[in-house]
Protein backbone atom coordinates (compact mmCIF):
# COMPACT_ATOMS: atom_id res chain seq x y z
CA UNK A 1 0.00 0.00 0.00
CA UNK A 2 1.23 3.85 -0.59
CA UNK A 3 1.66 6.08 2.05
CA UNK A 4 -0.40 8.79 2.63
CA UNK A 5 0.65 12.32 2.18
CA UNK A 6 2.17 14.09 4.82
CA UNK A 7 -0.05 17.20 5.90
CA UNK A 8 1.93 20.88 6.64
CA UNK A 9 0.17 23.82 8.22
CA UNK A 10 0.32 26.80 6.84
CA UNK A 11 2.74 28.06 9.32
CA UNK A 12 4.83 25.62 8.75
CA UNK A 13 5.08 26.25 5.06
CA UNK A 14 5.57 30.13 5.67
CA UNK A 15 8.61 29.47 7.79
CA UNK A 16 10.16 27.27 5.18
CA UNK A 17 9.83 30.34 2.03
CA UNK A 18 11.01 32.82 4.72
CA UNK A 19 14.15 30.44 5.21
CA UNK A 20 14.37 29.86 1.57
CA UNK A 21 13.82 33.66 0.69
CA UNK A 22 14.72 35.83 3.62
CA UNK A 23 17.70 33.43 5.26
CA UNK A 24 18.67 32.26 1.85
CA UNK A 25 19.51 28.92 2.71
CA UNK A 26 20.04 26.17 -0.39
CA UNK A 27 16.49 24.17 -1.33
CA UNK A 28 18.22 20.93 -1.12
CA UNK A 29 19.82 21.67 2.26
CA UNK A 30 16.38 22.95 3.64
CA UNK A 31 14.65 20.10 2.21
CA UNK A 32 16.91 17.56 4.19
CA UNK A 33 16.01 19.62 7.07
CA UNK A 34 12.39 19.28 7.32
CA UNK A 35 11.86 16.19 5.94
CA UNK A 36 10.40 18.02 2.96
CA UNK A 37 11.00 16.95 -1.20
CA UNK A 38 12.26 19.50 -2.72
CA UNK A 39 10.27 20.05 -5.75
CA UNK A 40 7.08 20.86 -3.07
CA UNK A 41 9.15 23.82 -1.38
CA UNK A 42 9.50 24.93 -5.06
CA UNK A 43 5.80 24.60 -5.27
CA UNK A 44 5.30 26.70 -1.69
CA UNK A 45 7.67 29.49 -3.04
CA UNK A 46 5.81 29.52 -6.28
CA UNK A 47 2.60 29.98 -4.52
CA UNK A 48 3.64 32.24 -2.34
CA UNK A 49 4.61 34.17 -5.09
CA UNK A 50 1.08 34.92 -7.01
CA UNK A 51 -0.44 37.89 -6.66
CA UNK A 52 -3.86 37.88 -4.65
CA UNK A 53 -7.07 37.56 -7.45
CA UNK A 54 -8.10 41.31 -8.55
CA UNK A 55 -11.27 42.46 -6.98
CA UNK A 56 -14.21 42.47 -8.93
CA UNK A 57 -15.46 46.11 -9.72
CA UNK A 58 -18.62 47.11 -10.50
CA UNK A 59 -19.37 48.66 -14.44
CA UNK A 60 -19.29 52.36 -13.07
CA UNK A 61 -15.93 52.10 -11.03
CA UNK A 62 -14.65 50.21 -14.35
CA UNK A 63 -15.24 52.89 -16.97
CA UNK A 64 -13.85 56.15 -14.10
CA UNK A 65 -11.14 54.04 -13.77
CA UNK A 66 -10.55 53.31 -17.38
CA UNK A 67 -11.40 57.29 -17.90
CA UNK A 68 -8.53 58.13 -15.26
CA UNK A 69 -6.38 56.03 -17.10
CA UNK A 70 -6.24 56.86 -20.39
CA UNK A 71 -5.79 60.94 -18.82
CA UNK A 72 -2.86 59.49 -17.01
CA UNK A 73 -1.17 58.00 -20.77
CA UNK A 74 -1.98 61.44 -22.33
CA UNK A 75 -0.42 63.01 -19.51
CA UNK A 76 2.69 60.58 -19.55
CA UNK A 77 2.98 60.66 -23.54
CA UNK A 78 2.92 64.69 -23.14
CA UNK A 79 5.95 64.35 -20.26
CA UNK A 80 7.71 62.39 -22.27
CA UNK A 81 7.74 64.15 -24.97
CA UNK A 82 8.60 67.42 -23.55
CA UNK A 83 11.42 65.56 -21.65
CA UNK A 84 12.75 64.02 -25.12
CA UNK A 85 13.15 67.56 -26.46
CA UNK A 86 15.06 69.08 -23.39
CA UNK A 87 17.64 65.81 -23.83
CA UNK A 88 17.85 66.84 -27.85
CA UNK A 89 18.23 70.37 -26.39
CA UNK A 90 20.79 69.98 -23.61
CA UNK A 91 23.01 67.39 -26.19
CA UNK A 92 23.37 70.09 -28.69
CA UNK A 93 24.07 72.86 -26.19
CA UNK A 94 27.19 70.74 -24.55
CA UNK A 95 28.76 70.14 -27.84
């Protein structure tokens, strides 16, 4: 008969990314450690890693932030451009 998988609490899975991350000590060496394989502290990093899911937002929120968005590329593109001519202008005043 197979075993049965071993069960980690959460806790217990923090502590090992902080080691792996924060300490910086070698997967293989933690691994031996804690009893753990090393391909599922990979997979605890890794899902430590993703990003929490996006709220949903409701259809009026959506379209002001969209609206405050595309001001904020106008405004950017307009920077930009304004910065791209005081580099042309500053390179051909130090020659």
């Amino acid at each position: 008969m197979g075993k049965k998988p071993r069960q980690y609490t959460e806790e217990f899975k923090r502590q090992a990314v902080y080691r792996l991350v924060h300490e910086r000590i070698a997967v293989t060496q933690l691994a031996r450690e804690l009893n753990v394989a090393v391909p599922t502290l990979y997979e605890w990093k890794k899902r430590s890693e993703e990003p929490a899911p996006i709220a949903q937002i409701s259809d009026g929120s959506k379209d002001e932030e969209l609206k405050r968005l595309r001001r904020e590329v106008t405004q950017l593109r307009e920077d930009n451009t304004i910065l791209k001519k005081f580099a042309a202008y500053i390179a051909k005043e130090s020659r």
